[in-house]
PDB file of N, CA and C in Angstrom:
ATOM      1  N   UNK A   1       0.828  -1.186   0.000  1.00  0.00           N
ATOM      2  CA  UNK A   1       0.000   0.000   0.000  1.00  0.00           C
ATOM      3  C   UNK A   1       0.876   1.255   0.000  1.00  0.00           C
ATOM      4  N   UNK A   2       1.764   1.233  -1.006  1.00  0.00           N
ATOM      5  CA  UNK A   2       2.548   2.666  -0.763  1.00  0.00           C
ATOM      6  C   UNK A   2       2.290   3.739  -1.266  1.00  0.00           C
ATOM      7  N   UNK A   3       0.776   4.200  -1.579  1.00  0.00           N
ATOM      8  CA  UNK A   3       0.366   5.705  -1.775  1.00  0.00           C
ATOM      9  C   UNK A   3      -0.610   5.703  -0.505  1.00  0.00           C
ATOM     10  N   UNK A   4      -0.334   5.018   0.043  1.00  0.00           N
ATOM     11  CA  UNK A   4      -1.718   5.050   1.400  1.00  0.00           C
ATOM     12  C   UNK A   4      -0.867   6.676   2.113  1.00  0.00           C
ATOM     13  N   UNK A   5       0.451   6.772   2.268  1.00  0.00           N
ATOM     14  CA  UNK A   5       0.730   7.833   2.949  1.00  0.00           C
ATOM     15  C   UNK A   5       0.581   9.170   2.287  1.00  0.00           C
ATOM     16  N   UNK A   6       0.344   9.127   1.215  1.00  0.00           N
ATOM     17  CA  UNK A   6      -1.018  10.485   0.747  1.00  0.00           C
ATOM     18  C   UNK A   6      -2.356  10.346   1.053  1.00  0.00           C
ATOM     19  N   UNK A   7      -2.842   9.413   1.473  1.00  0.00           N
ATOM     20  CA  UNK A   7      -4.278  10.211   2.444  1.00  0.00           C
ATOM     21  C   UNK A   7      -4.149   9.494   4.066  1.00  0.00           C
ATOM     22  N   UNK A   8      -3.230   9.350   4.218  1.00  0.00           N
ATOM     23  CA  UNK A   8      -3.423   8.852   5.928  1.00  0.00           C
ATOM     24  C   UNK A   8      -4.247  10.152   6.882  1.00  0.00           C
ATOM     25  N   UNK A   9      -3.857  11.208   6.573  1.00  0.00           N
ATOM     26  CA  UNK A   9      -4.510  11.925   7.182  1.00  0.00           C
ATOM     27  C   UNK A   9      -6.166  12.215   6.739  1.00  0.00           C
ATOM     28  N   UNK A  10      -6.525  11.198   5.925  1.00  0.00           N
ATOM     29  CA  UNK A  10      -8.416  10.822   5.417  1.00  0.00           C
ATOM     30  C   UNK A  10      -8.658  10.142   5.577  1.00  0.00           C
ATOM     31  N   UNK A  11      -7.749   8.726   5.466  1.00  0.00           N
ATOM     32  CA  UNK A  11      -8.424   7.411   5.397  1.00  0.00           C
ATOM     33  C   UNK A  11      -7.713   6.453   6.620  1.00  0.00           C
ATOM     34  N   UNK A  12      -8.219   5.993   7.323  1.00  0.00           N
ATOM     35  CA  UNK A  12      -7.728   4.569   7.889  1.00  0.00           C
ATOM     36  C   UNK A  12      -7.658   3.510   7.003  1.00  0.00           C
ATOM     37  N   UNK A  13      -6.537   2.412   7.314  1.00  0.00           N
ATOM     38  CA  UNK A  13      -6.000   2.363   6.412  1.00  0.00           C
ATOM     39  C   UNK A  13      -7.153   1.098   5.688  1.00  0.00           C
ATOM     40  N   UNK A  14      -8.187   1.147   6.258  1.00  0.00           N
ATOM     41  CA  UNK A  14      -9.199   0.044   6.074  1.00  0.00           C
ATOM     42  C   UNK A  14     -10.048   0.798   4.981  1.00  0.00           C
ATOM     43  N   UNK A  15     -10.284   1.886   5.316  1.00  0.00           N
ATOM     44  CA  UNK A  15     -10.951   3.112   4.301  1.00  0.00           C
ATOM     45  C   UNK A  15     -10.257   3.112   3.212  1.00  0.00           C
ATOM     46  N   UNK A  16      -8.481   3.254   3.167  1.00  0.00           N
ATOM     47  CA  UNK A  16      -8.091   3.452   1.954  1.00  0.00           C
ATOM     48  C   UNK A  16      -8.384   2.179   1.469  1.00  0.00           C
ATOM     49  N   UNK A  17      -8.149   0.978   1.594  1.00  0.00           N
ATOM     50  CA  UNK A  17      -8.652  -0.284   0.773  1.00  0.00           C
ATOM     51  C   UNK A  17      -9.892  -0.099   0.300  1.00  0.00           C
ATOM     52  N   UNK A  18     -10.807   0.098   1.051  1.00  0.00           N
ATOM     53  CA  UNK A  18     -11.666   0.252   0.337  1.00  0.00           C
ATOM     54  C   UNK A  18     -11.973   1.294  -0.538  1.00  0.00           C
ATOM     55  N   UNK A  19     -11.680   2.534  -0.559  1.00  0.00           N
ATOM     56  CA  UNK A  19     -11.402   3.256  -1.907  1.00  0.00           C
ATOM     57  C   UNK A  19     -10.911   2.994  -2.886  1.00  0.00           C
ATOM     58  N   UNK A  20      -9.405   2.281  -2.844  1.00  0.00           N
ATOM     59  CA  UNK A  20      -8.376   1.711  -4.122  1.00  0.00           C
ATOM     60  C   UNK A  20      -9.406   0.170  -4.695  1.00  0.00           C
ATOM     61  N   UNK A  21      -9.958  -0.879  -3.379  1.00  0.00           N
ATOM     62  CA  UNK A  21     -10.865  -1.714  -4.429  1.00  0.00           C
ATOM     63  C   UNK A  21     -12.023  -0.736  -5.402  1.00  0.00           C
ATOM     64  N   UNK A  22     -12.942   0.151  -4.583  1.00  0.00           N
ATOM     65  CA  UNK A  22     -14.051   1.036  -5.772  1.00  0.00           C
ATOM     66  C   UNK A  22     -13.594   1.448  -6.391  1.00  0.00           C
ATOM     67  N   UNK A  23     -11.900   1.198  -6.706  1.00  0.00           N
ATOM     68  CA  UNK A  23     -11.608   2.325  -7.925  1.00  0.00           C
ATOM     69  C   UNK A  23     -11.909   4.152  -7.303  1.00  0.00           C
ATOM     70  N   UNK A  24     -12.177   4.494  -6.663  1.00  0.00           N
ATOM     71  CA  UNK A  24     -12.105   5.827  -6.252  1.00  0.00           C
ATOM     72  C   UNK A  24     -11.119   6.517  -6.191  1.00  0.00           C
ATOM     73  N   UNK A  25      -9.643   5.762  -5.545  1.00  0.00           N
ATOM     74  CA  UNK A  25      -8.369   6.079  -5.684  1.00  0.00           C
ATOM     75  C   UNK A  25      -7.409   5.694  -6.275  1.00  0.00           C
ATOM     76  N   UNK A  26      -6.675   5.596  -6.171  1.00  0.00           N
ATOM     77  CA  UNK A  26      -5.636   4.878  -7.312  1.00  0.00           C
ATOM     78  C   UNK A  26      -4.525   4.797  -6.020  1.00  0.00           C
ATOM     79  N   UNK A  27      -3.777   3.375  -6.330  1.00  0.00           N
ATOM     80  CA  UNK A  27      -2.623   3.038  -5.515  1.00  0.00           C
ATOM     81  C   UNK A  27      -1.275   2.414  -6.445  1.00  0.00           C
ATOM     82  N   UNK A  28      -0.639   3.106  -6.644  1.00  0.00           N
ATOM     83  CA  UNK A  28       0.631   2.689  -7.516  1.00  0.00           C
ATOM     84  C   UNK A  28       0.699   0.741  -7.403  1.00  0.00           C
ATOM     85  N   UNK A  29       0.495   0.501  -6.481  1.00  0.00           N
ATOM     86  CA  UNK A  29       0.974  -1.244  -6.725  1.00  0.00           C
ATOM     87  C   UNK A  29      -0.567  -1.561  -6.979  1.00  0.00           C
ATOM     88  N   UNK A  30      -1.121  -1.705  -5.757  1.00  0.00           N
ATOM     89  CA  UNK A  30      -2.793  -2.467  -5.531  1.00  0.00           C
ATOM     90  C   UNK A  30      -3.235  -2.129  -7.050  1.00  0.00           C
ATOM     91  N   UNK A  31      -3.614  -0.733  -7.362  1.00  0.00           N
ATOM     92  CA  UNK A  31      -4.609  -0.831  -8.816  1.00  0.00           C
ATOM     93  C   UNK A  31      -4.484  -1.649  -9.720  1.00  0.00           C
ATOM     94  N   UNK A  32      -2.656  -1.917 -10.445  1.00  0.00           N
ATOM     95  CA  UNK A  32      -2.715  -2.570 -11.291  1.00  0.00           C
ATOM     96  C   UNK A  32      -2.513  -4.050 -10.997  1.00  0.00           C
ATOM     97  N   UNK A  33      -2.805  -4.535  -9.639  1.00  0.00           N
ATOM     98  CA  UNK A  33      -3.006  -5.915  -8.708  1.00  0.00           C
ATOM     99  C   UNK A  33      -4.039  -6.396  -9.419  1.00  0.00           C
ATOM    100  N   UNK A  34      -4.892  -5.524  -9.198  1.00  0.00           N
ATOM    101  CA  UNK A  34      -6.872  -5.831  -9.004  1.00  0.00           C
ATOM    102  C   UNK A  34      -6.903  -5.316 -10.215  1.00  0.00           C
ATOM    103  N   UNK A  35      -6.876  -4.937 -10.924  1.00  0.00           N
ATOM    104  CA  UNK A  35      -7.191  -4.605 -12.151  1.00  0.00           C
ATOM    105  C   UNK A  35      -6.606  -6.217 -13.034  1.00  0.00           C
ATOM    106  N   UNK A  36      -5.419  -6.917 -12.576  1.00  0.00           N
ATOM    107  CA  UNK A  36      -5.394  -7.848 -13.224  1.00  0.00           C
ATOM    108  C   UNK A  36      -6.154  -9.401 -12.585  1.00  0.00           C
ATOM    109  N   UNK A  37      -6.870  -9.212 -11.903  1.00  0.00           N
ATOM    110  CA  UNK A  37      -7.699 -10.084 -11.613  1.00  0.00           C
ATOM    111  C   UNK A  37      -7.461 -10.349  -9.805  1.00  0.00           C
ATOM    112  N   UNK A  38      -6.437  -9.861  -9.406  1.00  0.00           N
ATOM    113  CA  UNK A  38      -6.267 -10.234  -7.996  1.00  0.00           C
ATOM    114  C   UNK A  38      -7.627  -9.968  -7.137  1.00  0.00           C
ATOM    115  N   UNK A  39      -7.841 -10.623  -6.433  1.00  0.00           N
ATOM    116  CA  UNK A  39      -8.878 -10.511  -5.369  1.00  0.00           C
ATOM    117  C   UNK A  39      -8.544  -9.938  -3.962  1.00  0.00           C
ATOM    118  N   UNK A  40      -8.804  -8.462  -3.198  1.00  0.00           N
ATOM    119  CA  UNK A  40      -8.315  -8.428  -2.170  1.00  0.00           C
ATOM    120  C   UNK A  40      -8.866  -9.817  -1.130  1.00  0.00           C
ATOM    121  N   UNK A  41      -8.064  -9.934   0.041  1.00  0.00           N
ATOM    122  CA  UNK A  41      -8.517 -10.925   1.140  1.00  0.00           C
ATOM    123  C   UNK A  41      -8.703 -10.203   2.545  1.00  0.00           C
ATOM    124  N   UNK A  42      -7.521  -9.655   3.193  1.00  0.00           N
ATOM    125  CA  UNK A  42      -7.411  -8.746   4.153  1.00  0.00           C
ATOM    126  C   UNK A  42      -6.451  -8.314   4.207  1.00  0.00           C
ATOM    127  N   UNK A  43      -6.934  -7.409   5.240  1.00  0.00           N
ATOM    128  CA  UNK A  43      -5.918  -5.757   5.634  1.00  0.00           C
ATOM    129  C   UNK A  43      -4.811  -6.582   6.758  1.00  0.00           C
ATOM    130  N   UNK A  44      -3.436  -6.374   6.857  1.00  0.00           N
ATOM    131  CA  UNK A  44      -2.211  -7.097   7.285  1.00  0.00           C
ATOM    132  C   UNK A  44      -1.824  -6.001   8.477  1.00  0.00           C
ATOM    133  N   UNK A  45      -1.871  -5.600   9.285  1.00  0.00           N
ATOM    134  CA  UNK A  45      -1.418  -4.359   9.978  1.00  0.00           C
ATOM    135  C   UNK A  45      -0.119  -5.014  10.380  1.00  0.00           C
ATOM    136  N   UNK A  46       0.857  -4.121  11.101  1.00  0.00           N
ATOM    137  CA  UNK A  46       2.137  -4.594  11.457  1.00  0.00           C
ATOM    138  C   UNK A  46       2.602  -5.577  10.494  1.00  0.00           C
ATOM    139  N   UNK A  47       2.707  -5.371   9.179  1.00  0.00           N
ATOM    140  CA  UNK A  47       3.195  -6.331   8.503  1.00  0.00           C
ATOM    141  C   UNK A  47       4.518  -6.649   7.732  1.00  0.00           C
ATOM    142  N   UNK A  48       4.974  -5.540   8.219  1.00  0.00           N
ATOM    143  CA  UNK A  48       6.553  -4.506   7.420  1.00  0.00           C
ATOM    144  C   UNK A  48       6.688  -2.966   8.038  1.00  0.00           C
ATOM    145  N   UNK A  49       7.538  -2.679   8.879  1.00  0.00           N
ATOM    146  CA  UNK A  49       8.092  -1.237   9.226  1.00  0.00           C
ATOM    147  C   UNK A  49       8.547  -0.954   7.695  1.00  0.00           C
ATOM    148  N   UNK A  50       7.575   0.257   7.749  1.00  0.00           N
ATOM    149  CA  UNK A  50       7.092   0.817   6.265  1.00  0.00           C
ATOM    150  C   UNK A  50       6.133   2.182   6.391  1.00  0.00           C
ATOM    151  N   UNK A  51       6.659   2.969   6.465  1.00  0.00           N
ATOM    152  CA  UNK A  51       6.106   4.305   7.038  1.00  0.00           C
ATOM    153  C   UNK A  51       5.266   4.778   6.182  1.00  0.00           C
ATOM    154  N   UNK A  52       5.516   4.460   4.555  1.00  0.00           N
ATOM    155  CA  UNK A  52       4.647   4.935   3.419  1.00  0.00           C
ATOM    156  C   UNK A  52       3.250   4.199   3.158  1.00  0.00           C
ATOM    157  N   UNK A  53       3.041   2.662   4.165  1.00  0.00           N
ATOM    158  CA  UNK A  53       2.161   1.908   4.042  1.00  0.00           C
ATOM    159  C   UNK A  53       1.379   2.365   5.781  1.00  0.00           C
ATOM    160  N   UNK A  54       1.978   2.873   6.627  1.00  0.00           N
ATOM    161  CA  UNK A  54       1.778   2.747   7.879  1.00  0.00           C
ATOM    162  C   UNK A  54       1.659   1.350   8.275  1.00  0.00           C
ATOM    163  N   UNK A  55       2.391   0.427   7.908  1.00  0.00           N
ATOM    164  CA  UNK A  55       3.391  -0.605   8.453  1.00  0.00           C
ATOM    165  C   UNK A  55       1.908  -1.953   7.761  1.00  0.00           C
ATOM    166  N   UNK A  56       1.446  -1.216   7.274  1.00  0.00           N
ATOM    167  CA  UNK A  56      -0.086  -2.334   6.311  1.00  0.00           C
ATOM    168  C   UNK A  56       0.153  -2.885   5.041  1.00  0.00           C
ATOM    169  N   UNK A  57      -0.087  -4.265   4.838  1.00  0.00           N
ATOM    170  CA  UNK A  57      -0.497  -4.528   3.577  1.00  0.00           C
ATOM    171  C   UNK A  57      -1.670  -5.120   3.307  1.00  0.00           C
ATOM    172  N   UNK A  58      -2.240  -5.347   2.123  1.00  0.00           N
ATOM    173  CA  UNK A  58      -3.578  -5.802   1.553  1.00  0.00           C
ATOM    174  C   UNK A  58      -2.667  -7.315   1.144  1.00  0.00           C
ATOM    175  N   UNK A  59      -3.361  -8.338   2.124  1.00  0.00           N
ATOM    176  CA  UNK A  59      -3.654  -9.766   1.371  1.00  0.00           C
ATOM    177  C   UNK A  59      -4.484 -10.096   0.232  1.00  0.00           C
ATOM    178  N   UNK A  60      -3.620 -10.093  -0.672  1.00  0.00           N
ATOM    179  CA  UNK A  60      -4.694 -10.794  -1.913  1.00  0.00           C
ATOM    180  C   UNK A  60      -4.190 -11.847  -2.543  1.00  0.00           C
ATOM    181  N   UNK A  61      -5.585 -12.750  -3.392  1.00  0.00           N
ATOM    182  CA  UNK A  61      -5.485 -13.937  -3.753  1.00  0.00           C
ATOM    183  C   UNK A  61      -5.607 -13.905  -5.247  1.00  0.00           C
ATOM    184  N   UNK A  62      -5.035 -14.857  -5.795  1.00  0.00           N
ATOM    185  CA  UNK A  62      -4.451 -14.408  -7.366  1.00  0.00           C
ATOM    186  C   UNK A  62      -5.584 -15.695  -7.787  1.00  0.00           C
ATOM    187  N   UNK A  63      -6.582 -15.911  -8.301  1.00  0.00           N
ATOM    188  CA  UNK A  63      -7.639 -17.223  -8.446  1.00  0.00           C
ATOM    189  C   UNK A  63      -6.932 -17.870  -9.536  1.00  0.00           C
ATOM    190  N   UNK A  64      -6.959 -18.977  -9.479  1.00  0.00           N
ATOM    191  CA  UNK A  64      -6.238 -19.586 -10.401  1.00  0.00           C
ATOM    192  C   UNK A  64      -7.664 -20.298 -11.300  1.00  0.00           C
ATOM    193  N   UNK A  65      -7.064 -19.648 -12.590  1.00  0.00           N
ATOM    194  CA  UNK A  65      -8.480 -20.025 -13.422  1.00  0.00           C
ATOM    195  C   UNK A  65      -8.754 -21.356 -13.879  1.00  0.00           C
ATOM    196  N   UNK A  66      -7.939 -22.196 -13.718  1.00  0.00           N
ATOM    197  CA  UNK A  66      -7.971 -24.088 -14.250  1.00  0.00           C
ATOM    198  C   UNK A  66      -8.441 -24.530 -13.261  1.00  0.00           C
ATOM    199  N   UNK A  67      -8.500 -23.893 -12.050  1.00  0.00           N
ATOM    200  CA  UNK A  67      -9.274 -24.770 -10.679  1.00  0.00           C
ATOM    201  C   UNK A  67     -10.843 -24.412 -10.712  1.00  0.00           C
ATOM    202  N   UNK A  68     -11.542 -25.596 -10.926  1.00  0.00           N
ATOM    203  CA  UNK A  68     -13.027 -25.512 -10.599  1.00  0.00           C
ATOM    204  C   UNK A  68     -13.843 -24.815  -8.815  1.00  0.00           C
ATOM    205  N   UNK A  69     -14.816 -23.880  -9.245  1.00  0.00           N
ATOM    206  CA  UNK A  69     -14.980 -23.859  -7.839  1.00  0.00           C
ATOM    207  C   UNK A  69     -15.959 -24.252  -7.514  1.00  0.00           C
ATOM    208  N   UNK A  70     -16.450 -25.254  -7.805  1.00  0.00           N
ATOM    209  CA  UNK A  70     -17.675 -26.570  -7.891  1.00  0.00           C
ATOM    210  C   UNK A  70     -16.808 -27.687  -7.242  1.00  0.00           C
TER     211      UNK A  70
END
């Protein structure tokens, strides 16, 4: 999440996920994540001393399209 530290002072960092999934914001890594099919999962707090993420990342799952979900 390293444009999250341009709106930390708007969004928690649960808010900014959910802006960058509606497409409302744009996040240099996440957009073009989810834009290629990634699925967010959850918000990671303390997950990396990372001041530009406020130490967060977004778990996401990459679906693998040959696996049935039946």
């Amino acid at each position: 999440m390293p444009g999250y530290y341009h709106y930390r002072d708007l969004f928690s960092p649960e808010e900014y996920v959910n802006q960058v999934v509606q497409n409302t914001i744009t996040d240099p890594v996440l957009t073009p994540q989810l834009r290629a099919g990634l699925l967010p999962v959850q918000l990671v707090h303390d997950y990396i001393t990372d001041e530009e993420s406020n130490n967060c990342a977004l778990l996401l799952e990459w679906p693998n399209p040959d696996k049935s979900t039946s």
